[in-house]
Protein backbone atom coordinates (compact mmCIF):
# COMPACT_ATOMS: atom_id res chain seq x y z
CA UNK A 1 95.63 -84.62 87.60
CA UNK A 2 94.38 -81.07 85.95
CA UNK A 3 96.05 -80.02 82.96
CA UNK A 4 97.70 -76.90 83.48
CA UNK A 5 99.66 -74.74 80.97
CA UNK A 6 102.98 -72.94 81.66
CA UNK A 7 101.25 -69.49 81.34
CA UNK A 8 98.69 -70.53 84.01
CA UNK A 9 101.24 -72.17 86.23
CA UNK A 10 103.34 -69.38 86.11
CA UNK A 11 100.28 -67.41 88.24
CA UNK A 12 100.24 -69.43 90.21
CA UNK A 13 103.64 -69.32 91.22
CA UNK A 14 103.62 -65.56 91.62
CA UNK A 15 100.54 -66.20 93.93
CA UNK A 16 102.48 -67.93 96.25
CA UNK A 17 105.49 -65.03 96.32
CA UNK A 18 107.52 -66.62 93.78
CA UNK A 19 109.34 -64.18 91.77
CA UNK A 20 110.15 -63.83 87.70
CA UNK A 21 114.21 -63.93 88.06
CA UNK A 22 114.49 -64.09 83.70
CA UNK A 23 113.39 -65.20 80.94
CA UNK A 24 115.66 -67.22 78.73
CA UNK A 25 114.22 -68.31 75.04
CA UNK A 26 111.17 -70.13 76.29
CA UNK A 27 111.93 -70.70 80.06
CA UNK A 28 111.06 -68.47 82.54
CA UNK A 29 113.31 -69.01 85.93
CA UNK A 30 110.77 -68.55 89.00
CA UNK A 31 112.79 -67.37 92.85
CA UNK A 32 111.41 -68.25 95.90
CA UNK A 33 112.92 -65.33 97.78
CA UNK A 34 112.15 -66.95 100.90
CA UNK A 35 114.44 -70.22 100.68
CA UNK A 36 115.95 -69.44 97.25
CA UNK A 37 114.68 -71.97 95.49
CA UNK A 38 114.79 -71.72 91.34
CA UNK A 39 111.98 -73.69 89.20
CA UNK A 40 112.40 -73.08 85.64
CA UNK A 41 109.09 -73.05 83.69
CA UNK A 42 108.58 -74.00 80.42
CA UNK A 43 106.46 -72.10 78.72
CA UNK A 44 104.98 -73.09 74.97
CA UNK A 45 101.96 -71.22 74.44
CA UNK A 46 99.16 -72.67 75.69
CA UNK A 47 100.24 -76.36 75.91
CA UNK A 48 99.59 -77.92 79.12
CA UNK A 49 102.98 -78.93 80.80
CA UNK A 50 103.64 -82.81 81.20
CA UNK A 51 102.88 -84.31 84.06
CA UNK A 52 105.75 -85.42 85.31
CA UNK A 53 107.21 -81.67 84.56
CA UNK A 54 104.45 -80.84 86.77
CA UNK A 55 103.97 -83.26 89.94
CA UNK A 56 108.30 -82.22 90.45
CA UNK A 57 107.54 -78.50 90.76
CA UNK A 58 104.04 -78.85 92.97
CA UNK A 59 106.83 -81.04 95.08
CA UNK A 60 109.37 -78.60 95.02
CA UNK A 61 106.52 -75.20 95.93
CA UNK A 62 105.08 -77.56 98.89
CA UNK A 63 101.25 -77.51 96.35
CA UNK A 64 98.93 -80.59 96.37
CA UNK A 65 96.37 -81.42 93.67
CA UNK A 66 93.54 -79.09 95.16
CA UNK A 67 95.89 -75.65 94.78
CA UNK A 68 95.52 -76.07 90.80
């Protein structure tokens, strides 16, 4: 799987109408407006997130490998 960093991830979240609810210390917690779903993101810089971090929120937005 792609290595993706929280900063990265995070666009492409908003790209699929997720929406920045607030940021707290180094999380950011992500709305689906549509179903009210929360994801909170961890972002450290540029590190890429783990992958099991990862694979759970592509599961939770409905993504597959080729939307990275």
């Amino acid at each position: 799987m792609k290595q993706v960093s929280g900063k990265e991830f995070a666009k492409i979240l908003e790209q699929h109408g997720w929406q920045l609810s607030r940021i707290k210390g180094s999380h950011h917690i992500y709305v689906n407006p549509k179903n009210n779903n929360i994801i909170s993101l961890p972002i450290h810089g540029n590190k890429p997130l783990r992958p099991g971090i990862l694979k759970g929120m592509m599961k939770l937005m409905g993504l597959s490998k080729e939307d990275l």
